[in-house]
C-alpha atoms as a PDB file:
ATOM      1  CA  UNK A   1      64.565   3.553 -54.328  1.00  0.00           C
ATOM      2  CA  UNK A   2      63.943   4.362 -50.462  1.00  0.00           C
ATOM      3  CA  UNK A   3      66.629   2.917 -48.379  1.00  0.00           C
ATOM      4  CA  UNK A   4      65.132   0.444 -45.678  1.00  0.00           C
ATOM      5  CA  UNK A   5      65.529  -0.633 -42.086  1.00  0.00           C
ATOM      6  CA  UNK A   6      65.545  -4.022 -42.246  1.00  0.00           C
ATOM      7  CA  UNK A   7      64.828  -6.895 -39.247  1.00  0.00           C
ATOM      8  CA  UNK A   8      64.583 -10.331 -40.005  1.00  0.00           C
ATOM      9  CA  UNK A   9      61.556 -12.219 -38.234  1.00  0.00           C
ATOM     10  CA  UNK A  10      62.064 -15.698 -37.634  1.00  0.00           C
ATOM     11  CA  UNK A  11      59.004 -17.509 -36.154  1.00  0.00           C
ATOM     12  CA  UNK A  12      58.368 -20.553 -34.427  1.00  0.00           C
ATOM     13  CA  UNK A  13      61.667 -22.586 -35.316  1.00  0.00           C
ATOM     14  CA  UNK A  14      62.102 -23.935 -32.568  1.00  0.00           C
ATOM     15  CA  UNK A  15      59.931 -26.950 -31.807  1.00  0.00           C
ATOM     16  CA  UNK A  16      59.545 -30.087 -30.403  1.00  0.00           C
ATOM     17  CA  UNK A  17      57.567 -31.124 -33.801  1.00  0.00           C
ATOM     18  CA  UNK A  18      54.787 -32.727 -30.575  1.00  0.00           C
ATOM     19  CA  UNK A  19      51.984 -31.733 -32.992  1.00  0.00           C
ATOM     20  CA  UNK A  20      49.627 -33.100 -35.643  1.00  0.00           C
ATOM     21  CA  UNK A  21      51.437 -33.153 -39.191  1.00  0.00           C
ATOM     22  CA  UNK A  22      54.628 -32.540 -37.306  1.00  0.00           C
ATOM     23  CA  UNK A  23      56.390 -35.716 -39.164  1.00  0.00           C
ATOM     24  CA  UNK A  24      55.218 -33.943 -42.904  1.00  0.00           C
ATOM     25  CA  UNK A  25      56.607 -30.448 -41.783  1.00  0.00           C
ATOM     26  CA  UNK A  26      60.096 -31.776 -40.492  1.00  0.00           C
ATOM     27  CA  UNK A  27      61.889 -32.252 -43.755  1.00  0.00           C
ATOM     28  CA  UNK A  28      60.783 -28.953 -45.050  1.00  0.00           C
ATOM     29  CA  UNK A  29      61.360 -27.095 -41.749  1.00  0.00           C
ATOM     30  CA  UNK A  30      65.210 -28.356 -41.763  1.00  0.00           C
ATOM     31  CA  UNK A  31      65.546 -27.177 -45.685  1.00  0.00           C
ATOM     32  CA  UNK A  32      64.117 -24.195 -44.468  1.00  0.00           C
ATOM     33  CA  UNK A  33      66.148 -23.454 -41.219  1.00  0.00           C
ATOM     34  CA  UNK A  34      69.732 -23.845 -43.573  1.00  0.00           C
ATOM     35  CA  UNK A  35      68.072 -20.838 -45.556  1.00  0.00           C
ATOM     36  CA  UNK A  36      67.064 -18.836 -42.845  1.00  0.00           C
ATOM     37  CA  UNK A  37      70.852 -19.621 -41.011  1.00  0.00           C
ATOM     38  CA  UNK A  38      72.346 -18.287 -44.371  1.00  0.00           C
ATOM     39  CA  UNK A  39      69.403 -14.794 -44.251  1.00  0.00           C
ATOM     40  CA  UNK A  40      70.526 -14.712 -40.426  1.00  0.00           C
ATOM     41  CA  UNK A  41      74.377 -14.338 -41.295  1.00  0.00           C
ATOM     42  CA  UNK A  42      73.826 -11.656 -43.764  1.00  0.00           C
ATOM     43  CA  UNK A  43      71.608  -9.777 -41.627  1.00  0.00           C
ATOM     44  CA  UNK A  44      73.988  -9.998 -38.577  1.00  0.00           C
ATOM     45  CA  UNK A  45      76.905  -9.095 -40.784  1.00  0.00           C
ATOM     46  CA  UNK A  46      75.452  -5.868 -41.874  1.00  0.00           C
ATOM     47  CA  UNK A  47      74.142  -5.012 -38.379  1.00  0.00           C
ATOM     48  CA  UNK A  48      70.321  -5.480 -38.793  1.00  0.00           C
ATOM     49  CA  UNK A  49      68.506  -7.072 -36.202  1.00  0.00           C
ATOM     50  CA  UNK A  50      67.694 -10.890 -36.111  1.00  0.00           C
ATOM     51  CA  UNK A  51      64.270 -11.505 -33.969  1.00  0.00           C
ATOM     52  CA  UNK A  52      62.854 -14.666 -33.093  1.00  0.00           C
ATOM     53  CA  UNK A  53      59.260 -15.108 -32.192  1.00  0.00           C
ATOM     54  CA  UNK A  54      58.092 -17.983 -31.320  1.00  0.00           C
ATOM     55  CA  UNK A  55      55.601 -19.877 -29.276  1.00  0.00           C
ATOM     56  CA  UNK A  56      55.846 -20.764 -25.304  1.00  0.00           C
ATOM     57  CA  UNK A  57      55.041 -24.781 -25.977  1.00  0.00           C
ATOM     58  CA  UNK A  58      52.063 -23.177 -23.637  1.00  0.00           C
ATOM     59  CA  UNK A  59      54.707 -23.334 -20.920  1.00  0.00           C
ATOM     60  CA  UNK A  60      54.108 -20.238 -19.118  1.00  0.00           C
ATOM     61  CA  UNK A  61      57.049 -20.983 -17.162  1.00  0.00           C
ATOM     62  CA  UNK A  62      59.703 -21.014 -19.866  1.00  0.00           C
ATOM     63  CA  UNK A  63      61.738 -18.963 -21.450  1.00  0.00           C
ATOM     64  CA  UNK A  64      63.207 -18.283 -24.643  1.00  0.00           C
ATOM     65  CA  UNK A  65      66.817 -19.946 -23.628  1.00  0.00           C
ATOM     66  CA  UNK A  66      64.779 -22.730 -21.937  1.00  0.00           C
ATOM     67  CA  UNK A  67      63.234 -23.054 -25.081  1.00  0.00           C
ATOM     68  CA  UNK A  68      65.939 -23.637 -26.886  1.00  0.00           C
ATOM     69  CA  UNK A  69      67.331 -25.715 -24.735  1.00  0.00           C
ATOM     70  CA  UNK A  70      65.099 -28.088 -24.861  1.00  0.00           C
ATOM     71  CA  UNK A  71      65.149 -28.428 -28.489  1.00  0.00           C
ATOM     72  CA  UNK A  72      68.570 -28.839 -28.251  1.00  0.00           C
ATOM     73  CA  UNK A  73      68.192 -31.815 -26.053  1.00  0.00           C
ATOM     74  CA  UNK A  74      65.250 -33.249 -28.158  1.00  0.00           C
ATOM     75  CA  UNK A  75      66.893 -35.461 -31.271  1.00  0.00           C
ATOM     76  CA  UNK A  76      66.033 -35.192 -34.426  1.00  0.00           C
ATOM     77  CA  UNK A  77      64.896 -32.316 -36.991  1.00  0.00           C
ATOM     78  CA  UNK A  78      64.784 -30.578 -33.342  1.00  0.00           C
ATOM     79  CA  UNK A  79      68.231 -30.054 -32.540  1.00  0.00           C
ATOM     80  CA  UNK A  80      69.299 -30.117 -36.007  1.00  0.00           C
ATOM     81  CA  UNK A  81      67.189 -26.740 -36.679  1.00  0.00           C
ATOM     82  CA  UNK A  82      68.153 -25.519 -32.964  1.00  0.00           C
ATOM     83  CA  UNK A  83      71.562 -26.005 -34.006  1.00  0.00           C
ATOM     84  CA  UNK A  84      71.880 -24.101 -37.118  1.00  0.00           C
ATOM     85  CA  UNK A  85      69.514 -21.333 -35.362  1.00  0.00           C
ATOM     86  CA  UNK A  86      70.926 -20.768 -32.210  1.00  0.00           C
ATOM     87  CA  UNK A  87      70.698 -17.256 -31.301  1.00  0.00           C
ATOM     88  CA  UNK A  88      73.521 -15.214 -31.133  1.00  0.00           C
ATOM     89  CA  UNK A  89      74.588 -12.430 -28.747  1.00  0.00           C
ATOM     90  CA  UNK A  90      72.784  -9.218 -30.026  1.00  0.00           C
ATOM     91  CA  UNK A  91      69.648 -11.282 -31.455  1.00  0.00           C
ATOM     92  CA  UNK A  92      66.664 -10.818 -30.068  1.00  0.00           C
ATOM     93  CA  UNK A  93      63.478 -12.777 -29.031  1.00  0.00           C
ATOM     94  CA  UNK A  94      59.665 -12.434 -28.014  1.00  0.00           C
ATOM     95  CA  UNK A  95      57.829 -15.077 -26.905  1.00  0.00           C
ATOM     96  CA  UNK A  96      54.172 -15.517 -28.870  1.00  0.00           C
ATOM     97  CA  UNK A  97      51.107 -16.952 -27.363  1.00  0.00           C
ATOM     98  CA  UNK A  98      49.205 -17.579 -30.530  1.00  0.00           C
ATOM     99  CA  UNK A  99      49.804 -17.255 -34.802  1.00  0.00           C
ATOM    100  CA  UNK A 100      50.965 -13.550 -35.126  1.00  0.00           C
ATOM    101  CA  UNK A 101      54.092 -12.376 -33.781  1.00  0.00           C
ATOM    102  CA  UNK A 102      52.105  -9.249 -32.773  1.00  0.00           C
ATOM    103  CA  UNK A 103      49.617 -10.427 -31.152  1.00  0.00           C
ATOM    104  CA  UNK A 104      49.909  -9.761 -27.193  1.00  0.00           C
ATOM    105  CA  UNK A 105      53.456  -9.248 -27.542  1.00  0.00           C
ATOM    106  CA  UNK A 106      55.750  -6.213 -27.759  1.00  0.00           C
ATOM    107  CA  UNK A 107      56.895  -6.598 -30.908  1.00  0.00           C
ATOM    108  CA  UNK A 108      55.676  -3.628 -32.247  1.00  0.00           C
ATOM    109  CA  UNK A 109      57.816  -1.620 -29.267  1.00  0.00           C
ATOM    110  CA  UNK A 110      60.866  -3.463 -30.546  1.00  0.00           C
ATOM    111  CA  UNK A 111      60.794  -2.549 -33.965  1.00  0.00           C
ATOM    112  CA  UNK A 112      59.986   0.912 -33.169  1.00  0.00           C
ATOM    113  CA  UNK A 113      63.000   1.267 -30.908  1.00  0.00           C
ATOM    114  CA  UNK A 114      65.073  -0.159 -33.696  1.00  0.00           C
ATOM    115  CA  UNK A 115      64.148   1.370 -36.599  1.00  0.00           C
ATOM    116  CA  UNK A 116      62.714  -1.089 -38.464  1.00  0.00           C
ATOM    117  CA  UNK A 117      60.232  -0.223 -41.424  1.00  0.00           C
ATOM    118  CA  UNK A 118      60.917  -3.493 -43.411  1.00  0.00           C
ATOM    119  CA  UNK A 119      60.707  -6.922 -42.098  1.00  0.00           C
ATOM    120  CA  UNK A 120      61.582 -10.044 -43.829  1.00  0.00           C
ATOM    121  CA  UNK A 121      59.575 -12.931 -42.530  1.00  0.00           C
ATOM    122  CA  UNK A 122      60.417 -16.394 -42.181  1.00  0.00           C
ATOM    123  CA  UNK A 123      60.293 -19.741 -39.800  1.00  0.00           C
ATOM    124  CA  UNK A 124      56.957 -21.907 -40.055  1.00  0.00           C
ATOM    125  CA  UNK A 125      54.652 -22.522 -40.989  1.00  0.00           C
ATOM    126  CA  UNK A 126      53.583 -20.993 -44.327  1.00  0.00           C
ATOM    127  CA  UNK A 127      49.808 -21.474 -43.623  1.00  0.00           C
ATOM    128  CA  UNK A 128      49.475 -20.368 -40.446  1.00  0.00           C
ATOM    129  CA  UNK A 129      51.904 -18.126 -37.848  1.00  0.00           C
ATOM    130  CA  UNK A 130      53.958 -17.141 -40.880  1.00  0.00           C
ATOM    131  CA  UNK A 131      51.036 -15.892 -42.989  1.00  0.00           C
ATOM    132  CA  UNK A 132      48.904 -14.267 -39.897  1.00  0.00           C
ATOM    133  CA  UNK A 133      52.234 -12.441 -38.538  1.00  0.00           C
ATOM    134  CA  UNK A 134      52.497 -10.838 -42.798  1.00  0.00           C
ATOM    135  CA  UNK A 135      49.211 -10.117 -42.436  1.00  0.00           C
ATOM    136  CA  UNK A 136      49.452  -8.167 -39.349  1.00  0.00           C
ATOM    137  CA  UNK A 137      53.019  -6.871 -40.427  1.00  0.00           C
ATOM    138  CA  UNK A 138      51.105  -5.780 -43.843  1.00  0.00           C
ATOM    139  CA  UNK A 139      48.564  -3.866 -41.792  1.00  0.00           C
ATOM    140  CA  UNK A 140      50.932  -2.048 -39.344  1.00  0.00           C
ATOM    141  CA  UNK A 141      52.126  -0.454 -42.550  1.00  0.00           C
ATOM    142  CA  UNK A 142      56.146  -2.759 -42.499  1.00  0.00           C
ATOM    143  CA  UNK A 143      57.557  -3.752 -45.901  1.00  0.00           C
ATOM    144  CA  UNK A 144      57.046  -7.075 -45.482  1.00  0.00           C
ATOM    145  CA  UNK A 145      58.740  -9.746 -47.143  1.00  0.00           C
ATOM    146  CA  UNK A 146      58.926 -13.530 -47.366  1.00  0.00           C
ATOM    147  CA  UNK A 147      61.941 -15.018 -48.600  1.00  0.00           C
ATOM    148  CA  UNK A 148      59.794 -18.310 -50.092  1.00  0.00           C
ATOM    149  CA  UNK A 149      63.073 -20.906 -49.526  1.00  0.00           C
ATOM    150  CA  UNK A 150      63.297 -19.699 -46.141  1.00  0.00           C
ATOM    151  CA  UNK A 151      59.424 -21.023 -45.142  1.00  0.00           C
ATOM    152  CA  UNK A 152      57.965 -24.529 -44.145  1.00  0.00           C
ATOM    153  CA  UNK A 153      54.663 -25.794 -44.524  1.00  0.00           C
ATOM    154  CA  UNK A 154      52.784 -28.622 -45.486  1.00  0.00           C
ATOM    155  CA  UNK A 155      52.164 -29.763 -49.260  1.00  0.00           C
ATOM    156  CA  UNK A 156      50.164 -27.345 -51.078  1.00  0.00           C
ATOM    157  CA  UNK A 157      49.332 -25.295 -48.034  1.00  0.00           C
ATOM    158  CA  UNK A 158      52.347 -23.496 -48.179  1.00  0.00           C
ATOM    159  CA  UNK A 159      52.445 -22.939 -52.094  1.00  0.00           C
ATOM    160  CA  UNK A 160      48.575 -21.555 -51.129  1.00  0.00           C
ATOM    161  CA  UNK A 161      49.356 -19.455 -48.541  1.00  0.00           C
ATOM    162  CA  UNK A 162      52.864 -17.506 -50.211  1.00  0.00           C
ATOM    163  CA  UNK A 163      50.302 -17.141 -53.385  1.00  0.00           C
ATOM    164  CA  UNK A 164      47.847 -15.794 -50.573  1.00  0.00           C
ATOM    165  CA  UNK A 165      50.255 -13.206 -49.795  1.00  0.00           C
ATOM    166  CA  UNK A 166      51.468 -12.024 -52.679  1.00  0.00           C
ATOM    167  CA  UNK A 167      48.167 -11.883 -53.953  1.00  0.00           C
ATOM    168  CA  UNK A 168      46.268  -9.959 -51.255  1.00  0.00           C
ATOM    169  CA  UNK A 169      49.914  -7.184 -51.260  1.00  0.00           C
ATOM    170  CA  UNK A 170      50.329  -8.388 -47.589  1.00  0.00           C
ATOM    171  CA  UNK A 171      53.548  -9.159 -48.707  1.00  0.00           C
ATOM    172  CA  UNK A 172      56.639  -9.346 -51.238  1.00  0.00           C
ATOM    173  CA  UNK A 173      57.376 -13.181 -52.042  1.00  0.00           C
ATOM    174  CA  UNK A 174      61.177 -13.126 -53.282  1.00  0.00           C
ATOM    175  CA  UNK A 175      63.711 -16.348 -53.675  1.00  0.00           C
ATOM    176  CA  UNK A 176      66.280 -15.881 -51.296  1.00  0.00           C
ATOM    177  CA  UNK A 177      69.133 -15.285 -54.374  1.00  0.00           C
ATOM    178  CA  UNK A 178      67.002 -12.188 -55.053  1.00  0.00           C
ATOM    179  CA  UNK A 179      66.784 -10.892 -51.710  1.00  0.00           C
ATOM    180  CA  UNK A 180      70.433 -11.170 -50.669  1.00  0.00           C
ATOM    181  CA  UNK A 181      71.265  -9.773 -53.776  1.00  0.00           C
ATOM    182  CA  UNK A 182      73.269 -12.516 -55.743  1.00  0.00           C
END
Protein backbone atom coordinates (compact mmCIF):
# COMPACT_ATOMS: atom_id res chain seq x y z
CA UNK A 1 0.00 0.00 0.00
CA UNK A 2 1.33 3.58 -1.20
CA UNK A 3 1.64 5.88 1.67
CA UNK A 4 -0.55 9.13 1.11
CA UNK A 5 -0.53 12.86 1.63
CA UNK A 6 -3.54 13.51 3.04
CA UNK A 7 -5.69 17.12 3.33
CA UNK A 8 -8.99 17.21 4.57
CA UNK A 9 -11.51 19.45 2.45
CA UNK A 10 -14.23 20.85 4.29
CA UNK A 11 -16.77 22.78 2.14
CA UNK A 12 -19.33 25.20 2.67
CA UNK A 13 -19.94 24.74 6.57
CA UNK A 14 -20.33 27.72 7.30
CA UNK A 15 -23.72 29.23 6.50
CA UNK A 16 -26.32 31.35 7.32
CA UNK A 17 -28.83 28.34 6.22
CA UNK A 18 -30.67 31.92 4.09
CA UNK A 19 -31.51 29.40 1.33
CA UNK A 20 -34.29 27.20 -0.05
CA UNK A 21 -34.38 23.73 1.90
CA UNK A 22 -32.09 25.34 4.40
CA UNK A 23 -34.57 24.25 7.45
CA UNK A 24 -34.34 20.22 5.95
CA UNK A 25 -30.43 20.45 5.70
CA UNK A 26 -29.86 21.94 9.31
CA UNK A 27 -30.27 18.84 11.39
CA UNK A 28 -28.11 16.83 9.14
CA UNK A 29 -25.49 19.58 8.64
CA UNK A 30 -25.00 19.77 12.66
CA UNK A 31 -24.71 15.68 12.79
CA UNK A 32 -22.40 16.18 10.17
CA UNK A 33 -20.17 19.12 11.46
CA UNK A 34 -19.56 16.84 15.07
CA UNK A 35 -18.05 14.24 12.48
CA UNK A 36 -16.09 16.42 10.53
CA UNK A 37 -14.79 18.30 14.15
CA UNK A 38 -13.75 14.68 15.23
CA UNK A 39 -11.87 14.04 11.11
CA UNK A 40 -10.47 17.71 11.80
CA UNK A 41 -8.74 16.69 15.22
CA UNK A 42 -7.16 13.66 13.81
CA UNK A 43 -5.94 15.34 10.86
CA UNK A 44 -4.46 18.30 12.87
CA UNK A 45 -2.95 15.88 15.33
CA UNK A 46 -0.96 14.08 12.77
CA UNK A 47 0.04 17.30 10.95
CA UNK A 48 -2.06 17.10 7.71
CA UNK A 49 -3.63 20.04 6.50
CA UNK A 50 -7.31 21.05 7.32
CA UNK A 51 -8.79 23.36 4.29
CA UNK A 52 -11.97 24.99 4.23
CA UNK A 53 -13.65 26.05 1.07
CA UNK A 54 -16.48 27.61 1.12
CA UNK A 55 -18.72 30.10 -0.53
CA UNK A 56 -18.50 34.17 -0.26
CA UNK A 57 -22.53 34.49 0.71
CA UNK A 58 -21.83 36.45 -2.84
CA UNK A 59 -20.25 39.06 -0.59
CA UNK A 60 -17.37 40.09 -2.54
CA UNK A 61 -16.36 42.10 0.28
CA UNK A 62 -15.89 39.42 2.92
CA UNK A 63 -13.59 37.35 4.06
CA UNK A 64 -13.10 34.05 5.37
CA UNK A 65 -12.84 35.35 9.25
CA UNK A 66 -15.76 37.70 8.40
CA UNK A 67 -17.39 34.76 7.38
CA UNK A 68 -17.19 33.08 10.22
CA UNK A 69 -17.95 35.63 12.16
CA UNK A 70 -21.00 36.13 11.12
CA UNK A 71 -22.10 32.68 11.59
CA UNK A 72 -20.98 32.93 14.85
CA UNK A 73 -23.27 35.78 15.55
CA UNK A 74 -26.23 34.15 13.63
CA UNK A 75 -28.20 31.61 16.27
CA UNK A 76 -29.03 28.51 15.63
CA UNK A 77 -27.55 25.36 13.62
CA UNK A 78 -25.24 28.49 12.52
CA UNK A 79 -23.16 29.06 15.37
CA UNK A 80 -23.56 25.69 16.64
CA UNK A 81 -21.61 24.28 13.40
CA UNK A 82 -19.30 27.58 13.48
CA UNK A 83 -18.54 26.60 16.86
CA UNK A 84 -17.43 23.12 16.61
CA UNK A 85 -15.58 24.22 13.19
CA UNK A 86 -13.79 27.12 14.00
CA UNK A 87 -10.58 27.17 12.28
CA UNK A 88 -7.57 26.78 14.00
CA UNK A 89 -4.14 28.41 13.64
CA UNK A 90 -2.35 26.45 10.78
CA UNK A 91 -5.79 25.62 8.89
CA UNK A 92 -6.31 26.93 5.88
CA UNK A 93 -9.13 28.47 3.70
CA UNK A 94 -10.19 29.47 0.02
CA UNK A 95 -13.03 31.21 -0.66
CA UNK A 96 -15.38 29.49 -3.65
CA UNK A 97 -17.58 31.37 -5.96
CA UNK A 98 -19.64 28.49 -7.19
CA UNK A 99 -20.07 24.25 -6.44
CA UNK A 100 -16.40 23.02 -6.87
CA UNK A 101 -13.76 23.98 -4.62
CA UNK A 102 -11.60 24.26 -7.78
CA UNK A 103 -13.31 26.17 -9.69
CA UNK A 104 -11.71 29.85 -10.01
CA UNK A 105 -9.86 29.31 -6.97
CA UNK A 106 -6.28 28.32 -6.11
CA UNK A 107 -6.85 25.33 -4.66
CA UNK A 108 -5.05 23.35 -6.88
CA UNK A 109 -1.71 25.72 -5.99
CA UNK A 110 -2.36 24.85 -2.36
CA UNK A 111 -2.35 21.31 -2.53
CA UNK A 112 0.54 21.28 -4.75
CA UNK A 113 2.62 23.32 -2.33
CA UNK A 114 1.59 20.91 0.36
CA UNK A 115 1.90 17.74 -0.88
CA UNK A 116 -1.28 16.55 -1.03
CA UNK A 117 -2.22 13.53 -3.41
CA UNK A 118 -5.26 12.36 -1.29
CA UNK A 119 -8.07 14.45 -0.18
CA UNK A 120 -10.85 13.50 2.03
CA UNK A 121 -13.94 15.49 1.28
CA UNK A 122 -16.56 16.63 3.44
CA UNK A 123 -19.02 19.74 4.51
CA UNK A 124 -22.37 20.09 2.38
CA UNK A 125 -24.09 19.38 0.61
CA UNK A 126 -23.94 15.80 -0.72
CA UNK A 127 -25.77 16.69 -4.01
CA UNK A 128 -24.22 19.51 -5.02
CA UNK A 129 -20.65 21.45 -3.93
CA UNK A 130 -19.61 18.22 -2.23
CA UNK A 131 -20.20 15.94 -5.23
CA UNK A 132 -18.96 18.61 -8.08
CA UNK A 133 -15.66 19.42 -5.90
CA UNK A 134 -15.10 14.89 -5.99
CA UNK A 135 -15.75 15.15 -9.30
CA UNK A 136 -13.24 17.68 -10.12
CA UNK A 137 -10.85 16.24 -7.32
CA UNK A 138 -11.46 12.71 -9.24
CA UNK A 139 -10.37 14.30 -12.50
CA UNK A 140 -7.23 16.19 -11.28
CA UNK A 141 -6.05 12.67 -10.59
CA UNK A 142 -6.40 13.18 -6.00
CA UNK A 143 -7.45 10.08 -4.04
CA UNK A 144 -10.50 11.29 -3.18
CA UNK A 145 -12.52 10.27 -0.42
CA UNK A 146 -15.82 10.95 1.32
CA UNK A 147 -16.16 10.04 4.77
CA UNK A 148 -20.29 9.42 4.28
CA UNK A 149 -21.08 10.51 8.28
CA UNK A 150 -19.16 13.51 7.72
CA UNK A 151 -21.72 14.88 4.66
CA UNK A 152 -25.19 16.72 4.70
CA UNK A 153 -27.76 16.73 2.24
CA UNK A 154 -31.25 16.51 1.77
CA UNK A 155 -33.36 13.13 1.97
CA UNK A 156 -32.48 10.83 -0.70
CA UNK A 157 -30.33 13.32 -2.53
CA UNK A 158 -27.53 12.68 -0.52
CA UNK A 159 -27.88 8.75 -0.35
CA UNK A 160 -28.05 9.44 -4.51
CA UNK A 161 -25.29 11.44 -4.86
CA UNK A 162 -22.49 9.27 -2.34
CA UNK A 163 -23.95 6.16 -4.57
CA UNK A 164 -23.15 8.63 -7.57
CA UNK A 165 -19.70 8.71 -6.50
CA UNK A 166 -18.80 5.61 -5.66
CA UNK A 167 -20.34 4.41 -8.62
CA UNK A 168 -18.82 6.62 -11.34
CA UNK A 169 -14.86 5.87 -9.16
CA UNK A 170 -14.92 9.71 -8.58
CA UNK A 171 -14.52 8.73 -5.25
CA UNK A 172 -13.96 6.25 -2.17
CA UNK A 173 -17.22 6.36 0.14
CA UNK A 174 -15.87 5.06 3.67
CA UNK A 175 -17.74 5.39 7.32
CA UNK A 176 -15.72 7.53 9.28
CA UNK A 177 -14.70 4.33 11.87
CA UNK A 178 -13.01 2.98 8.72
CA UNK A 179 -11.21 5.93 7.72
CA UNK A 180 -9.70 6.92 11.07
CA UNK A 181 -8.82 3.55 11.50
CA UNK A 182 -10.85 2.25 14.60
Amino acid sequence: MRSSSPALLVIDMFTLFDFPDADRLKPGAVRAARQIARLARQFRLRGHPVIHANDNFANWQLDFKELVDACLRTPGASSTIARLLQPEPGDYFVLKPKHSAFLATPLVVLLAKLGVDELVVCGMTAESCVAATCFDSNAREYDTVVVREAVAGIGRAKATALRLLEDGKAARVVPLQRYLGQ
